[in-house]
PDB file of N, CA and C in Angstrom:
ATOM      1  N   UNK A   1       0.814  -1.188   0.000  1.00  0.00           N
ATOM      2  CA  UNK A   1       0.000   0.000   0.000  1.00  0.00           C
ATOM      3  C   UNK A   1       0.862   1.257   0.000  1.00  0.00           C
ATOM      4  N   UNK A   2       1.986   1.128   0.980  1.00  0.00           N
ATOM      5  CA  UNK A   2       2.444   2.403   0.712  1.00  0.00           C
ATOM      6  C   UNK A   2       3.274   3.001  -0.302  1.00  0.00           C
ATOM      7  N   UNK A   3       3.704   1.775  -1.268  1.00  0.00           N
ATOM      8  CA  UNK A   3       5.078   1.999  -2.315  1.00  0.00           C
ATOM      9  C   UNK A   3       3.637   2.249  -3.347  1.00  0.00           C
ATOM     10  N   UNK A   4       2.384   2.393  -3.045  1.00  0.00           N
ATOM     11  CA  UNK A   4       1.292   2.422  -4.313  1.00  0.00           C
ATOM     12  C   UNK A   4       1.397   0.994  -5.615  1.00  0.00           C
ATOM     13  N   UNK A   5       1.662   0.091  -4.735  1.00  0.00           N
ATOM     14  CA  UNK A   5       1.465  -0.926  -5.553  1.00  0.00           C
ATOM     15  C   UNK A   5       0.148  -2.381  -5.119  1.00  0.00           C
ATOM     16  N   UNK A   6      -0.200  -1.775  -4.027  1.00  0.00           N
ATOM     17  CA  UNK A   6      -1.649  -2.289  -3.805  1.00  0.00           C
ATOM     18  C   UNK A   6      -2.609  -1.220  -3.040  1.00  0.00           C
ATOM     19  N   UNK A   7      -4.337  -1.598  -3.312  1.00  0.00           N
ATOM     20  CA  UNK A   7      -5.029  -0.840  -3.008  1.00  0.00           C
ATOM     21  C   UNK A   7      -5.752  -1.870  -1.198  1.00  0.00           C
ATOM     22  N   UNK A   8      -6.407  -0.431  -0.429  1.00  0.00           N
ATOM     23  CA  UNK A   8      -6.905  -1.160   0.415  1.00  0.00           C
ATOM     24  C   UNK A   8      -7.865  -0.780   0.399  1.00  0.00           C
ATOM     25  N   UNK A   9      -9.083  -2.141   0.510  1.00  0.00           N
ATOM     26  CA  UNK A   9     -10.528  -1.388   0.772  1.00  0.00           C
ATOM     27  C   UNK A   9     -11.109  -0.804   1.784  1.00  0.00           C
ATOM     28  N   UNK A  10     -12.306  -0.160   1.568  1.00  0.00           N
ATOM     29  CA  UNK A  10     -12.750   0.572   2.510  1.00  0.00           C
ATOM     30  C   UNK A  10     -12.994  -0.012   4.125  1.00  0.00           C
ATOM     31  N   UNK A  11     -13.607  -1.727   3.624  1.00  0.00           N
ATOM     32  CA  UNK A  11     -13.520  -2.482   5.024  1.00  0.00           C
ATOM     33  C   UNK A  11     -12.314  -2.481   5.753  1.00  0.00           C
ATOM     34  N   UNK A  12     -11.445  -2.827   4.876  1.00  0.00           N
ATOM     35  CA  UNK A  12     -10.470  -3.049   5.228  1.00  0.00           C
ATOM     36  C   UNK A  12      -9.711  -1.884   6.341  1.00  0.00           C
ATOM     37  N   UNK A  13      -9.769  -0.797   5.543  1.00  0.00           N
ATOM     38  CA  UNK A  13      -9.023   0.502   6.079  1.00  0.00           C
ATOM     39  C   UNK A  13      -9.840   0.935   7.758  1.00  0.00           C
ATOM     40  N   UNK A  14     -11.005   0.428   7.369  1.00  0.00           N
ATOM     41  CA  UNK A  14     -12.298   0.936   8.638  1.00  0.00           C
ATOM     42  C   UNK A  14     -11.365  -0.259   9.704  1.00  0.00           C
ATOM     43  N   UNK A  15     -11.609  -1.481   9.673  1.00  0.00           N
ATOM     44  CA  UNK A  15     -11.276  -2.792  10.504  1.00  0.00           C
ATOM     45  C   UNK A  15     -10.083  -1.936  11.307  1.00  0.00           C
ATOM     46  N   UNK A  16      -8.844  -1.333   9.932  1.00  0.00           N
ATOM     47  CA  UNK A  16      -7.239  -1.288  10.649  1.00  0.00           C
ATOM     48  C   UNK A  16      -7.600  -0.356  11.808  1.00  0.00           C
ATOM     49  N   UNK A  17      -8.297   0.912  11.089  1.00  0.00           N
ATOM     50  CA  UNK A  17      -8.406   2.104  11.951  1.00  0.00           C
ATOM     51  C   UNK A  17      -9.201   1.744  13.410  1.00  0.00           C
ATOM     52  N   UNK A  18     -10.266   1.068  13.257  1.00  0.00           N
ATOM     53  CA  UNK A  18     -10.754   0.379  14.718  1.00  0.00           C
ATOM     54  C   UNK A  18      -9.475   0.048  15.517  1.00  0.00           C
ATOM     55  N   UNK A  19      -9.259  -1.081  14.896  1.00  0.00           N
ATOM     56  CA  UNK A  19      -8.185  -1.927  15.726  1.00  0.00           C
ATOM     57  C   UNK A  19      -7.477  -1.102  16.472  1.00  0.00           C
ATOM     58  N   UNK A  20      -6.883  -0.049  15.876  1.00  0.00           N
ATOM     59  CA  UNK A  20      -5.618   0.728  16.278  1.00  0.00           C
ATOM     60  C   UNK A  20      -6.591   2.243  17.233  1.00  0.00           C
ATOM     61  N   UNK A  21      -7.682   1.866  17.224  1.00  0.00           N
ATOM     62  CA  UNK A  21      -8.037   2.945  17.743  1.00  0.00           C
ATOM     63  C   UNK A  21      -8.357   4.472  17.468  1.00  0.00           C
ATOM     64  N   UNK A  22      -8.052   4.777  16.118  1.00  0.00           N
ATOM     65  CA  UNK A  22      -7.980   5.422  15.559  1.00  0.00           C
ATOM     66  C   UNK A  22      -9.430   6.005  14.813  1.00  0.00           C
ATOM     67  N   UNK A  23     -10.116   7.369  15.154  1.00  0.00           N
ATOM     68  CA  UNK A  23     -11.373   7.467  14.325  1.00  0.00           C
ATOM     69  C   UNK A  23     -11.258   7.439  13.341  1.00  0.00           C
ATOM     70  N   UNK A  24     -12.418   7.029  12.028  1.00  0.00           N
ATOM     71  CA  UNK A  24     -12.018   7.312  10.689  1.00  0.00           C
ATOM     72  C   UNK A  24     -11.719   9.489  10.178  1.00  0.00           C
ATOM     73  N   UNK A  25     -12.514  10.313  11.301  1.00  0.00           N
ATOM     74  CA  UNK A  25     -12.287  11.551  11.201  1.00  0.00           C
ATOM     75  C   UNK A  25     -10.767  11.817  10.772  1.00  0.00           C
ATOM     76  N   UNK A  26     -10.638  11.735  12.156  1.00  0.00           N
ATOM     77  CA  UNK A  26      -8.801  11.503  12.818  1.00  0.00           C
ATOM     78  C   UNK A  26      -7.793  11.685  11.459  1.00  0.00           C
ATOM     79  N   UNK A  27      -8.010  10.005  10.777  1.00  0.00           N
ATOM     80  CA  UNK A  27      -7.603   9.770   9.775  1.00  0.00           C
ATOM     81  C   UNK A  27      -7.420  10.534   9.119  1.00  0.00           C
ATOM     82  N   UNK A  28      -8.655  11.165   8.673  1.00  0.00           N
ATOM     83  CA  UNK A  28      -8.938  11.823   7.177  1.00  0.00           C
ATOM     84  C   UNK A  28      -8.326  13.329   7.617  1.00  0.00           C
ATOM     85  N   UNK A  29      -8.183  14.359   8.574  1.00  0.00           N
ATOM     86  CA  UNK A  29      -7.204  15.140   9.137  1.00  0.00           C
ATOM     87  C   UNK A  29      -6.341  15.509   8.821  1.00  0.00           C
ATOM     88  N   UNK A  30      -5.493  14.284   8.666  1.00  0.00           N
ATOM     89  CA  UNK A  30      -4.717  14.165   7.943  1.00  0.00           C
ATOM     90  C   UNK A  30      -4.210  14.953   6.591  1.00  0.00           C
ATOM     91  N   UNK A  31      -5.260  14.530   5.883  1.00  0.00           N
ATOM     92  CA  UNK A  31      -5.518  15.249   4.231  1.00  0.00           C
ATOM     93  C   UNK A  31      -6.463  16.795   4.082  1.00  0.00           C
ATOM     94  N   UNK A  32      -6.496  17.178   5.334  1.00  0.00           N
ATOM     95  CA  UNK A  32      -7.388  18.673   5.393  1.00  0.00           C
ATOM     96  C   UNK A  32      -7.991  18.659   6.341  1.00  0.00           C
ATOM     97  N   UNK A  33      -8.691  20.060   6.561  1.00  0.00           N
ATOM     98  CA  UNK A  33      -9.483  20.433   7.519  1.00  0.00           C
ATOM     99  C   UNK A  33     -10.539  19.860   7.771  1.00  0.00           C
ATOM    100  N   UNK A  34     -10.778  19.294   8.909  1.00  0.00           N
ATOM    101  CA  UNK A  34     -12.332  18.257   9.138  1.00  0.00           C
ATOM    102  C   UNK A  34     -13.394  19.042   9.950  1.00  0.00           C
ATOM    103  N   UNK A  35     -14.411  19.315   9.649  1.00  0.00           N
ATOM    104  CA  UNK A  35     -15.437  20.265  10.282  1.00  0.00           C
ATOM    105  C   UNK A  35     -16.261  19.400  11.338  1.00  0.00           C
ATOM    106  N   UNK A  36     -17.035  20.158  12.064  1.00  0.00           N
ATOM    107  CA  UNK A  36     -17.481  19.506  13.478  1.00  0.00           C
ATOM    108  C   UNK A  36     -18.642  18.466  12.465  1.00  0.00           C
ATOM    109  N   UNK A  37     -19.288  19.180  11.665  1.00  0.00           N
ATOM    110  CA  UNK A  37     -20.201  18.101  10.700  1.00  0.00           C
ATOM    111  C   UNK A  37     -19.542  16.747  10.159  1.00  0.00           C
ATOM    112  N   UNK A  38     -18.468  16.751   9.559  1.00  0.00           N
ATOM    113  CA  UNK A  38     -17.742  15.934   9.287  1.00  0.00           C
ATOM    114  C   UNK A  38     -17.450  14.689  10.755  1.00  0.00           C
ATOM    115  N   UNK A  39     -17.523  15.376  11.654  1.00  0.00           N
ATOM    116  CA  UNK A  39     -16.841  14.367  12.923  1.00  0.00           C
ATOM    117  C   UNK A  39     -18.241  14.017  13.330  1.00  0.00           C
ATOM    118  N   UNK A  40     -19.392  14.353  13.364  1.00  0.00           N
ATOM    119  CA  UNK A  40     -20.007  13.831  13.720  1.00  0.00           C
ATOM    120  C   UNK A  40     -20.747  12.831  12.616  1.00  0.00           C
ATOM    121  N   UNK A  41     -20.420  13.117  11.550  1.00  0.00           N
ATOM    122  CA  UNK A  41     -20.823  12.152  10.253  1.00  0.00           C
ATOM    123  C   UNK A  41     -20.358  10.345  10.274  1.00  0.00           C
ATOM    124  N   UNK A  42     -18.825  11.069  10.666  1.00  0.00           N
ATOM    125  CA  UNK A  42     -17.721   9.966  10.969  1.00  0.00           C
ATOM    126  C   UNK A  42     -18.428   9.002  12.274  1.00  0.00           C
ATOM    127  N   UNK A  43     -18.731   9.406  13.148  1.00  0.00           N
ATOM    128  CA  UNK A  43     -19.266   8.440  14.259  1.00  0.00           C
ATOM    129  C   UNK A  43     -20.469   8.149  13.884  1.00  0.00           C
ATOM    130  N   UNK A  44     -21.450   8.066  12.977  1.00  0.00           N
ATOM    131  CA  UNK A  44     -22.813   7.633  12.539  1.00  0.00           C
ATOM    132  C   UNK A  44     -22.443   6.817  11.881  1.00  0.00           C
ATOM    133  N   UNK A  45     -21.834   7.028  11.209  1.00  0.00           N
ATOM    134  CA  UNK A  45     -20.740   6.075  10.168  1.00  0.00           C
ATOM    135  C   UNK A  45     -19.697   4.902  10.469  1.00  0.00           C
ATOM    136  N   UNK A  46     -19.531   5.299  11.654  1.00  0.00           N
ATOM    137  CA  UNK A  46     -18.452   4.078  11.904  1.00  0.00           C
ATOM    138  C   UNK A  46     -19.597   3.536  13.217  1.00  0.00           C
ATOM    139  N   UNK A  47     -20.371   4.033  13.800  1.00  0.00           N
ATOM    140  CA  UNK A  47     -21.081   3.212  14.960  1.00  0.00           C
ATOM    141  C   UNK A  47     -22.276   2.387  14.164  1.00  0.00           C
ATOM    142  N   UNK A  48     -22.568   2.739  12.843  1.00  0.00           N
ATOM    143  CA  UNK A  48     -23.608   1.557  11.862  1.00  0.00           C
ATOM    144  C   UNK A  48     -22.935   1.060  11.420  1.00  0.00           C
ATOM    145  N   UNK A  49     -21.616   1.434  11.178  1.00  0.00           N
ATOM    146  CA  UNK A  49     -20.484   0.123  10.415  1.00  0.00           C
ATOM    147  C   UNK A  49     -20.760  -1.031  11.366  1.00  0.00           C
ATOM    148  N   UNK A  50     -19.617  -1.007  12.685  1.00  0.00           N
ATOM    149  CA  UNK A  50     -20.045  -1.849  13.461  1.00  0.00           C
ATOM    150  C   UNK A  50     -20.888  -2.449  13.910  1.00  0.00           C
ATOM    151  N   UNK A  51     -21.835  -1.869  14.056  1.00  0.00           N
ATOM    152  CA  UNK A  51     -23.374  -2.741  14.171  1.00  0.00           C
ATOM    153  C   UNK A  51     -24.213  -3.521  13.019  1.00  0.00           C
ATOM    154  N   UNK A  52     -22.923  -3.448  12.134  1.00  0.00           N
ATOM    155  CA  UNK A  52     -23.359  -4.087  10.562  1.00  0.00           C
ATOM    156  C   UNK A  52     -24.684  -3.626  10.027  1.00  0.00           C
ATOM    157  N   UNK A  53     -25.116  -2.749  10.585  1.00  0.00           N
ATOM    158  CA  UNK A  53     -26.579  -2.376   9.649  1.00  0.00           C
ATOM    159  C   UNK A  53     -26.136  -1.638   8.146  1.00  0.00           C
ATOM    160  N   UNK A  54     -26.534  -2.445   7.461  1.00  0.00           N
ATOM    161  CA  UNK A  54     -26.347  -1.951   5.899  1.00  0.00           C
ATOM    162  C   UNK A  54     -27.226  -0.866   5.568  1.00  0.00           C
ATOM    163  N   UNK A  55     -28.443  -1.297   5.841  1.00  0.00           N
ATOM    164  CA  UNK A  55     -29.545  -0.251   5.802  1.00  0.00           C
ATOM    165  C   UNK A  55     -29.463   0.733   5.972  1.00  0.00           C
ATOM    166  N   UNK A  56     -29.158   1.080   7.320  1.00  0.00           N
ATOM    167  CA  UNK A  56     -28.497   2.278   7.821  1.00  0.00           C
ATOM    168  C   UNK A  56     -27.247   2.842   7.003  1.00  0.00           C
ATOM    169  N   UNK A  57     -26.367   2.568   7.141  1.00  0.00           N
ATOM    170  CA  UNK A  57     -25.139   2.876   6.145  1.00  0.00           C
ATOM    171  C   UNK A  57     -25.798   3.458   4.293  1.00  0.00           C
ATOM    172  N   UNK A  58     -26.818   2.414   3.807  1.00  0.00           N
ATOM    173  CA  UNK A  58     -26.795   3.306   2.723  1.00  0.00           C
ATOM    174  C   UNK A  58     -27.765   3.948   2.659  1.00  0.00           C
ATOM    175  N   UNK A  59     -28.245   4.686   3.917  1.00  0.00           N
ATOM    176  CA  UNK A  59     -29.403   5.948   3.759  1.00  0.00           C
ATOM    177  C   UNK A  59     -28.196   7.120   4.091  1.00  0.00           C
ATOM    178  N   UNK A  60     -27.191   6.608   4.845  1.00  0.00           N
ATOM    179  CA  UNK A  60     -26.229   7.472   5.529  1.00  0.00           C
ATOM    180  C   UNK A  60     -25.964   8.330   4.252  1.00  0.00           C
ATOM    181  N   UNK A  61     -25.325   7.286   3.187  1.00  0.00           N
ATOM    182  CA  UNK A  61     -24.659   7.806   2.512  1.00  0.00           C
ATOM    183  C   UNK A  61     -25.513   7.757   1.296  1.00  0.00           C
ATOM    184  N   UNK A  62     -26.957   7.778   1.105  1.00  0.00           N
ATOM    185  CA  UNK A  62     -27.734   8.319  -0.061  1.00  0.00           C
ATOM    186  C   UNK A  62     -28.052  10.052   0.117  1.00  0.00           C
ATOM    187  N   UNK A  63     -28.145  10.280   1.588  1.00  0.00           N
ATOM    188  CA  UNK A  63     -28.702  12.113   2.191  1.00  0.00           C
ATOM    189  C   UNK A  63     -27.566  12.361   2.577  1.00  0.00           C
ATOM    190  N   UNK A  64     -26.570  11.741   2.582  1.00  0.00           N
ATOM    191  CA  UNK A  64     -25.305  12.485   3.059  1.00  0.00           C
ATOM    192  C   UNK A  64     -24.735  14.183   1.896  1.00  0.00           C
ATOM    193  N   UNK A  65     -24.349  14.863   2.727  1.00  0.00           N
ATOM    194  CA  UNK A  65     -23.809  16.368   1.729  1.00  0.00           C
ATOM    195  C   UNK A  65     -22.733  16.391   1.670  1.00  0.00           C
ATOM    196  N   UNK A  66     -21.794  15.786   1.637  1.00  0.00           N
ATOM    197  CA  UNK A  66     -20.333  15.367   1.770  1.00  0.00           C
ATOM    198  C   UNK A  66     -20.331  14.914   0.453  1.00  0.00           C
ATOM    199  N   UNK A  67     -18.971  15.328  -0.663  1.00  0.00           N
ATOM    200  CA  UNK A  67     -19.001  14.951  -1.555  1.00  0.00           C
ATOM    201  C   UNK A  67     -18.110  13.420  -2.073  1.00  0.00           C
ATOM    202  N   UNK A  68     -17.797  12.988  -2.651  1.00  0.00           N
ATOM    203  CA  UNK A  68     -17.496  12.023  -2.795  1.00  0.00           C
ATOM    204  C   UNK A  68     -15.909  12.069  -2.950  1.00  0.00           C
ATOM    205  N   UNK A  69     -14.714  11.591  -2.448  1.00  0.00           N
ATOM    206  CA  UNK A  69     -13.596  11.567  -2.605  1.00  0.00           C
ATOM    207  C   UNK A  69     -12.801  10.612  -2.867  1.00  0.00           C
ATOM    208  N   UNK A  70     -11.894  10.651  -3.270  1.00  0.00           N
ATOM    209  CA  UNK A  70     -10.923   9.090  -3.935  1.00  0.00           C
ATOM    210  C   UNK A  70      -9.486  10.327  -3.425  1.00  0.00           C
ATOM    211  N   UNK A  71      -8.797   9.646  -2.979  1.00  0.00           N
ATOM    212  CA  UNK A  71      -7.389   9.776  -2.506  1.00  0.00           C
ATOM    213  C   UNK A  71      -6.384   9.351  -3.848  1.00  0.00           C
ATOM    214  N   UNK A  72      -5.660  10.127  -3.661  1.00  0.00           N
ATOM    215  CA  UNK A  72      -4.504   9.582  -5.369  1.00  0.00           C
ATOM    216  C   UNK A  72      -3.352   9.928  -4.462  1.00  0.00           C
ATOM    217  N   UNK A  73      -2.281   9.013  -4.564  1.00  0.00           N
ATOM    218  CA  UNK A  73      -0.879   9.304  -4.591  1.00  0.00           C
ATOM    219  C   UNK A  73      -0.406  10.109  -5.085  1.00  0.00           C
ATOM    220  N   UNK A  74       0.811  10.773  -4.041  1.00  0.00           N
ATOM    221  CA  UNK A  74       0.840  12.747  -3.946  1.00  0.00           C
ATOM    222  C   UNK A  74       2.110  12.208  -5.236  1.00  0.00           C
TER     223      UNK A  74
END
């Protein structure tokens, strides 16, 4: 992943960031400014992840106002 010669999925990346404790907000920080909307998006989002409700997850992200992002190697 990091030499950009494999991709990780979204489960995947969610699982690491649990594990390690880490919010998915936190994360994304990282790459810019995260607004209080954004952090609270992030915990609706990661507390229906975990509770595996799909349902939930894709109403989240059908009314969600957050636009859609893909990360590219700088």
């Amino acid at each position: 992943m990091e030499n950009d010669c494999s991709e990780i999925s979204v489960n995947d990346l969610i699982k690491l960031l649990h594990h390690h404790r880490i919010p998915v907000a936190n994360f994304w920080e990282g790459f810019g400014a995260t607004s209080t909307d954004v952090l609270i998006f992030q915990s609706q989002i990661t507390n229906t992840y975990l509770n595996k409700d799909v349902a939930v997850l894709q109403n989240l992200y059908a009314n969600a106002n957050f636009a859609d992002a893909k990360l590219s190697a700088y």
